[in-house]
Protein backbone atom coordinates (compact mmCIF):
# COMPACT_ATOMS: atom_id res chain seq x y z
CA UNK A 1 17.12 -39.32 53.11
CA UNK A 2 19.50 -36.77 54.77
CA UNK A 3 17.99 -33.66 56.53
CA UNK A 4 14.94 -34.24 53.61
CA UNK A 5 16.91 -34.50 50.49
CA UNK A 6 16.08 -37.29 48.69
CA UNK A 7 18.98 -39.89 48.34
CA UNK A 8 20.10 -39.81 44.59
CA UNK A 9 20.38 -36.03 45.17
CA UNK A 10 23.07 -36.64 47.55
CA UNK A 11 24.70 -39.20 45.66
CA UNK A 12 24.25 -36.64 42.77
CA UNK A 13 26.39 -34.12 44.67
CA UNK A 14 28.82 -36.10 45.84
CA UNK A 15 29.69 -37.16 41.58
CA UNK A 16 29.52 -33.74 40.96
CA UNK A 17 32.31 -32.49 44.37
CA UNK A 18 34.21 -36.13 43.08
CA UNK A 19 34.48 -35.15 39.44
CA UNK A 20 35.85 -31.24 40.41
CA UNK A 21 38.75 -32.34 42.82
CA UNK A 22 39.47 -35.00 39.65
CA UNK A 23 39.53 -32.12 37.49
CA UNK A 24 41.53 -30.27 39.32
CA UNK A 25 43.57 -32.67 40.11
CA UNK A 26 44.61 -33.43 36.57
CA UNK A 27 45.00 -29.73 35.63
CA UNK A 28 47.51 -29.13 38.97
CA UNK A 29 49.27 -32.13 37.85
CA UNK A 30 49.23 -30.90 34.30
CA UNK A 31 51.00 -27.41 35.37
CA UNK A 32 53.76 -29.15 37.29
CA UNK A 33 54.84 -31.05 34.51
CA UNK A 34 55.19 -27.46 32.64
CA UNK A 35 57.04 -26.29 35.00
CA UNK A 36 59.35 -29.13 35.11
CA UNK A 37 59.94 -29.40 31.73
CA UNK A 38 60.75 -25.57 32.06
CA UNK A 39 63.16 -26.03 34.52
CA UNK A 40 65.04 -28.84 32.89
CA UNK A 41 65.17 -26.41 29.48
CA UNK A 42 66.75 -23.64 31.70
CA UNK A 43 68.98 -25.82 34.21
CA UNK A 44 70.08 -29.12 32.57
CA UNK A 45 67.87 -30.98 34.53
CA UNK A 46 68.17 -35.01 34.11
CA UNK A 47 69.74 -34.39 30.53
CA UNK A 48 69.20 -32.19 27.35
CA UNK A 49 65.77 -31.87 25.96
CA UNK A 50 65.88 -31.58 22.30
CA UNK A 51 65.24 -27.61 21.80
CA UNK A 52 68.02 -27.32 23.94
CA UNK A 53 70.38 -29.99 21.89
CA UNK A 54 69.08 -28.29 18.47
CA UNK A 55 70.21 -24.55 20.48
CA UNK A 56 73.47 -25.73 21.32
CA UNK A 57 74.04 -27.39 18.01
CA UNK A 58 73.50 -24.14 16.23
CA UNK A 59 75.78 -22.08 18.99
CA UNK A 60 78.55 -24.06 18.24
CA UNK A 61 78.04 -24.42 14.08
CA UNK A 62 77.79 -20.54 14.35
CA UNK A 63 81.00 -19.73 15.87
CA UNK A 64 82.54 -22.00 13.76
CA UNK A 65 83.47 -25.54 16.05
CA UNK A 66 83.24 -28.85 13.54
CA UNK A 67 81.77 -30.58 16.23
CA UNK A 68 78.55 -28.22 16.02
CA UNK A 69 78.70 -29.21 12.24
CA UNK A 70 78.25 -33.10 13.19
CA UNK A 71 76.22 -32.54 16.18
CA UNK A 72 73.64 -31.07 13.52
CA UNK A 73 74.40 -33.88 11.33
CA UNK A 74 73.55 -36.28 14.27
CA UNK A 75 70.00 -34.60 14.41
CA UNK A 76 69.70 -35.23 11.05
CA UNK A 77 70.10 -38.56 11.09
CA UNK A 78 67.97 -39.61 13.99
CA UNK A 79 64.80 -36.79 13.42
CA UNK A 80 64.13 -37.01 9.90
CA UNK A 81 61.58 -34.16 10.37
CA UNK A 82 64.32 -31.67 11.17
CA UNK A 83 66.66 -32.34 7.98
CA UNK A 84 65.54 -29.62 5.99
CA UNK A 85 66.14 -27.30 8.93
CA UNK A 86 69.44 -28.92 9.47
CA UNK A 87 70.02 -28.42 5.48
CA UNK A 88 69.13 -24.46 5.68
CA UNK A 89 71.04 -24.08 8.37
CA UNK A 90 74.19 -24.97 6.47
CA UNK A 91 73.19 -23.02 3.70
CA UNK A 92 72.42 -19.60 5.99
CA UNK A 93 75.74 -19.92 7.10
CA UNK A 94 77.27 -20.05 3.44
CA UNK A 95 75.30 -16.75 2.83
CA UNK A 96 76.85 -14.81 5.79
CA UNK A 97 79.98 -14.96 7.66
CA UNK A 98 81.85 -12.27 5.38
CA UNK A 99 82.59 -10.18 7.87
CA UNK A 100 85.46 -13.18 9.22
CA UNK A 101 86.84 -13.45 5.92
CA UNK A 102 86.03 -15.75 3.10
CA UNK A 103 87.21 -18.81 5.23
CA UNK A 104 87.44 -20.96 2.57
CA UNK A 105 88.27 -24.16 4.88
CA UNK A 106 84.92 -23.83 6.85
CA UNK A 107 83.36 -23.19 3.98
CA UNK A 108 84.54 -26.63 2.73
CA UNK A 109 83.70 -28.67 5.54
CA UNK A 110 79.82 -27.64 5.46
CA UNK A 111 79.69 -27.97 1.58
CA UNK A 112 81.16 -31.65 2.01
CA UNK A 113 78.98 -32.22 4.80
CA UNK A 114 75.93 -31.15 2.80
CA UNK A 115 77.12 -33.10 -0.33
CA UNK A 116 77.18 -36.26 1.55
CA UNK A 117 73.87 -36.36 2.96
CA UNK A 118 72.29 -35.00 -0.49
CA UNK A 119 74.06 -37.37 -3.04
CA UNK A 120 72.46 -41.22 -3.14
CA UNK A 121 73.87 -43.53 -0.29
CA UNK A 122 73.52 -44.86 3.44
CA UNK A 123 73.21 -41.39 4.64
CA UNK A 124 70.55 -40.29 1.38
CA UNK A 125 68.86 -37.40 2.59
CA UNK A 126 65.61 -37.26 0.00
CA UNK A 127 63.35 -34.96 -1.27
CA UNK A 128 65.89 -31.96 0.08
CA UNK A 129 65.44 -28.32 -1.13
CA UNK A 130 68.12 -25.87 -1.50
CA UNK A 131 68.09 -22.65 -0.60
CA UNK A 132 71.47 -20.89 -1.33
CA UNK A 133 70.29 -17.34 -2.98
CA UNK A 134 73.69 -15.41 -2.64
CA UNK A 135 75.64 -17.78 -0.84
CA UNK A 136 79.74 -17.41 -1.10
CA UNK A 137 80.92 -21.28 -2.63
CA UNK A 138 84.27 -22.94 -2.76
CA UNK A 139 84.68 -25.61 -5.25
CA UNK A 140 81.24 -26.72 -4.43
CA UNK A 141 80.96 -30.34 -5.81
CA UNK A 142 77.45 -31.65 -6.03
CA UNK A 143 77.87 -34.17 -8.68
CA UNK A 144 75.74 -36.70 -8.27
CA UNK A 145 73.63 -35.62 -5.75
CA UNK A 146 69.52 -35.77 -5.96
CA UNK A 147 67.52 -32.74 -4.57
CA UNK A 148 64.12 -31.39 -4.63
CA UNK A 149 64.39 -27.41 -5.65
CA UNK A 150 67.45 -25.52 -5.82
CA UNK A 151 67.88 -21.48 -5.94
CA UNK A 152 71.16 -20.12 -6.27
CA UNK A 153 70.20 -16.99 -7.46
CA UNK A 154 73.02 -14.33 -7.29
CA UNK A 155 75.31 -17.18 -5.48
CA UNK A 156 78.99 -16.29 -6.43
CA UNK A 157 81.12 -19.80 -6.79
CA UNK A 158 84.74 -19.56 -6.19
CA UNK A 159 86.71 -21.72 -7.85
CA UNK A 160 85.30 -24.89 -10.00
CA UNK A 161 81.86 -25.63 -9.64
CA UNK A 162 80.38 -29.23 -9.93
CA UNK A 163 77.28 -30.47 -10.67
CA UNK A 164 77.82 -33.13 -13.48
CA UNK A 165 75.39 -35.97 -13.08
CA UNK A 166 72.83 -33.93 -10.72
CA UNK A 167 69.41 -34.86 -10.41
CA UNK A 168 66.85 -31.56 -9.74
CA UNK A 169 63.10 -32.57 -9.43
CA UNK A 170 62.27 -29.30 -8.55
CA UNK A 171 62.69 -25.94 -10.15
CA UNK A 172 66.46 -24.57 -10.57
CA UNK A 173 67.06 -21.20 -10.98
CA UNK A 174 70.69 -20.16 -11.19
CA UNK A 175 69.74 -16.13 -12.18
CA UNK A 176 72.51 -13.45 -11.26
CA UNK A 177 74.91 -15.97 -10.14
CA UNK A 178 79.08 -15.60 -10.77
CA UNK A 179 80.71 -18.71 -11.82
CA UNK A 180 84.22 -17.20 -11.26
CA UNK A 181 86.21 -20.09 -12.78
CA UNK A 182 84.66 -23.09 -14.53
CA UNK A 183 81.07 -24.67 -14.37
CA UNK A 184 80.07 -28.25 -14.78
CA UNK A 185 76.71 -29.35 -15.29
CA UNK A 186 77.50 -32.57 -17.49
CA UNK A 187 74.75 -34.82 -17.89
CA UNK A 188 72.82 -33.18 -15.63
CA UNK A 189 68.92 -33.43 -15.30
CA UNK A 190 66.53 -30.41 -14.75
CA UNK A 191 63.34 -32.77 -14.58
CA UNK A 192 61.40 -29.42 -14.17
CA UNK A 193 62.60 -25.51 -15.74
CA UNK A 194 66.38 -24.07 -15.50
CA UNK A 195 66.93 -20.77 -15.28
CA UNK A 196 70.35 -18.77 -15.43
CA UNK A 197 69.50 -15.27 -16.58
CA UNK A 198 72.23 -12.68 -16.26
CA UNK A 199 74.35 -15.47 -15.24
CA UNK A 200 78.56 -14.78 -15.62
CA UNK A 201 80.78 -18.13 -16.31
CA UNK A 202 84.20 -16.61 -16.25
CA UNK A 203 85.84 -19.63 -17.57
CA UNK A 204 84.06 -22.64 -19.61
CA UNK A 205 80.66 -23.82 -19.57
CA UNK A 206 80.31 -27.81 -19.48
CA UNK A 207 76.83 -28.41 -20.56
CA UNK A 208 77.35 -31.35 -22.57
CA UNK A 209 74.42 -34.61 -22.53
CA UNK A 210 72.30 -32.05 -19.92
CA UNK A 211 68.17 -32.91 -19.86
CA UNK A 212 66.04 -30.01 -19.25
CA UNK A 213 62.58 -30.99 -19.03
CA UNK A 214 60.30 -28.02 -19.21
CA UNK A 215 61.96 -24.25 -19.95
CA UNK A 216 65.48 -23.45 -20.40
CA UNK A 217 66.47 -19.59 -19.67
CA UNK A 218 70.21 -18.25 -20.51
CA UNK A 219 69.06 -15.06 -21.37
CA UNK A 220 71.38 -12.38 -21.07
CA UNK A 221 73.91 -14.92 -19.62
CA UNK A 222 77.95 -14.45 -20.46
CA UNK A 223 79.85 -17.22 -21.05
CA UNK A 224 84.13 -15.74 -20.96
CA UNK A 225 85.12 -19.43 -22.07
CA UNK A 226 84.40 -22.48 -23.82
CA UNK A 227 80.43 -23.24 -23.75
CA UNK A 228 79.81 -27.06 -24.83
CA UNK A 229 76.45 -27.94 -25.46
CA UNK A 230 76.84 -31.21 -27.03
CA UNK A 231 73.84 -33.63 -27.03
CA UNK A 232 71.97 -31.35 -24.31
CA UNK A 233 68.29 -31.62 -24.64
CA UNK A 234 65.53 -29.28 -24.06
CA UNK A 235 62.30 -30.18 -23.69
CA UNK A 236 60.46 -26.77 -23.43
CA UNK A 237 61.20 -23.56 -24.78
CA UNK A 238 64.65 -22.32 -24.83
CA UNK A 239 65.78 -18.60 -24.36
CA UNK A 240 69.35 -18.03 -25.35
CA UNK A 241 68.64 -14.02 -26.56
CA UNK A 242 71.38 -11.48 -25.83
CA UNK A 243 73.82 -14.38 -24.40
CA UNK A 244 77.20 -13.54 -24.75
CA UNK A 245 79.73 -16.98 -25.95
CA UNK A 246 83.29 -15.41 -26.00
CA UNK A 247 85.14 -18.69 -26.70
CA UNK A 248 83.99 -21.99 -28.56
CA UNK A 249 80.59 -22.35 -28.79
CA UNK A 250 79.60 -26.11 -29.06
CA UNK A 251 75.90 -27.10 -30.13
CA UNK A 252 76.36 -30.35 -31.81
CA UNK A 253 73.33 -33.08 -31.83
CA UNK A 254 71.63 -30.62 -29.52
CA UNK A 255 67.55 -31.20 -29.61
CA UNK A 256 65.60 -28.48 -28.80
CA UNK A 257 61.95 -29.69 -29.15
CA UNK A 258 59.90 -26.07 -28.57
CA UNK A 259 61.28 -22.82 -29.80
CA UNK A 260 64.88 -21.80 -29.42
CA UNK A 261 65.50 -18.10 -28.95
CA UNK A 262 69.21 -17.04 -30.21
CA UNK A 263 68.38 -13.03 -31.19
CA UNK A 264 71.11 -10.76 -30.58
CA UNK A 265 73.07 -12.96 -29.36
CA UNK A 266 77.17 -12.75 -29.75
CA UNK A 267 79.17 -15.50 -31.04
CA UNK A 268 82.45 -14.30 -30.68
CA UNK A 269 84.53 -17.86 -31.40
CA UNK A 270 84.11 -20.69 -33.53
CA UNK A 271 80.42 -21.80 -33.43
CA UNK A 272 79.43 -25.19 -34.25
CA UNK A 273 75.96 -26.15 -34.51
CA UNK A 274 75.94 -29.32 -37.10
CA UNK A 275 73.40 -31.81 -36.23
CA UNK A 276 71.25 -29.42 -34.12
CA UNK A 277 67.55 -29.98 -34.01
CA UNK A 278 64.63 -27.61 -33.67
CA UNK A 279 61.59 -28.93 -33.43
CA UNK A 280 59.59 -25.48 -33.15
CA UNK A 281 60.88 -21.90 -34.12
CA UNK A 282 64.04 -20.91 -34.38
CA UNK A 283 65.09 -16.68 -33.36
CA UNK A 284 68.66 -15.76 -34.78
CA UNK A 285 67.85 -12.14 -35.68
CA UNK A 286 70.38 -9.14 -34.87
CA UNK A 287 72.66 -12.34 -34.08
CA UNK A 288 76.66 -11.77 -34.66
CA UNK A 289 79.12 -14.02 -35.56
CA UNK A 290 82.88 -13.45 -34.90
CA UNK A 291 84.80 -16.25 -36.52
CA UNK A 292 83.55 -19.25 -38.87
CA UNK A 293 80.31 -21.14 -37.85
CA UNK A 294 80.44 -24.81 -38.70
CA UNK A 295 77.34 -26.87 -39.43
């Protein structure tokens, strides 16, 4: 005993004086590594971190450099997590960028880019939403590609616009958008609703063998050319009221298996409907009829 205090009070002490300079020693030690990581962020360091790689990634996509495209693709490909930031990324930039002109080349090169990584392959990107809600398009071609949800509400597509064979698990909704020369959803499948409300196809509407799973929605939609139908299936409702068909309108062995909604709707060309199948109600009232229907 020390100076009358008993001995496993001492050795008590000491643990205790031990156990703070551990503690302290840990959080000091803790700090400096913030600080270091801070300084390699700010200076370079030993080598990029990667906030700093994803930064300059996006500074060089934004003004424009190819190699910014690819160095986002690169992240993509070795961070799965950040591939549906990679993905919006692309699409922000087809929103904006107006005020440098259409730029139709750049344009191209992130649509392909985009394509390639969301169509089945070796660089598959799965389960991929896409947000493009007024985005400016150039021959967008996403035939064949598989996605999760897609929104291109009030998009406006310049030239063709492809999406024959294109898989949606998700919801689509196509509202307000400006096909502004022809649209191809061939054998396309909606395996949820599909939605195109107020929607303008200035030339022809390829709708042929499409699958739409749940609710269809055309309403108010204007189609300047040729709409083909053919063999297109519907497996909810489907809303066609106050659509607008100004050339051919082609509904053979279409299967609608709810309700299909035609009222007020203008056929202004040849309409051909023989073989169509309603498995609910059909609405045709107030609708016109410009030139012979067949059936």
């Amino acid at each position: 005993m020390i100076g009358g205090m008993p001995t496993w009070v001492m050795w008590l002490v000491v643990a205790l004086v031990l156990a703070l300079v551990v503690v302290r020693h840990h959080r000091r030690s803790q700090a400096e590594t913030l600080l270091d990581e801070h300084a390699r962020r700010r200076t370079g360091g030993d080598g990029p971190t990667p906030v700093s790689v994803w930064r300059e990634a996006n500074r060089r996509f934004r003004a424009g450099e190819h190699e910014g495209l690819l160095l986002l693709a690169e992240i993509g490909r070795a961070v799965p997590r950040r591939r549906q930031d990679v993905v919006d990324t692309w699409l922000a930039a087809l929103r904006g960028g107006v005020a440098r002109g259409l730029d139709a080349g750049w344009r191209v090169q992130v649509q392909r880019r985009l394509a390639a990584h969301l169509r089945p392959g070796d660089d598959f990107w799965p389960g991929m939403d896409v947000h493009a809600a007024g985005a400016i398009l150039v021959d967008l071609d996403l035939s064949g590609c598989r996605v999760a949800k897609v929104d291109f509400t009030g998009a406006v597509f310049v030239g063709d616009a492809r999406f024959a064979a294109m898989t949606v698990t998700g919801e689509a909704v196509f509202d307000g958008a400006r096909f502004l020369r022809h649209a191809v959803f061939t054998d396309a499948l909606f395996a949820r609703s599909a939605s195109f409300t107020l929607a303008v196809f200035t030339g022809n509407l390829a709708f042929a063998g499409v699958q739409v799973a749940q609710e269809a929605r055309l309403r108010a939609a204007k189609v300047s050319g040729r709409a083909d139908l053919r063999r297109a299936e519907f497996g909810g409702a489907a809303d066609f009221a106050d659509v607008f068909f100004g050339g051919r309108a082609l509904f053979g062995d279409v299967v609608f298996h709810q309700d299909a909604l035609f009222s007020r709707s203008w056929f202004r060309g040849w309409t051909d409907v023989g073989s169509a199948l309603i498995g609910e109600a059909a609405g045709f009232d107030g609708v016109r009829f410009g030139r012979r229907v067949l059936r």
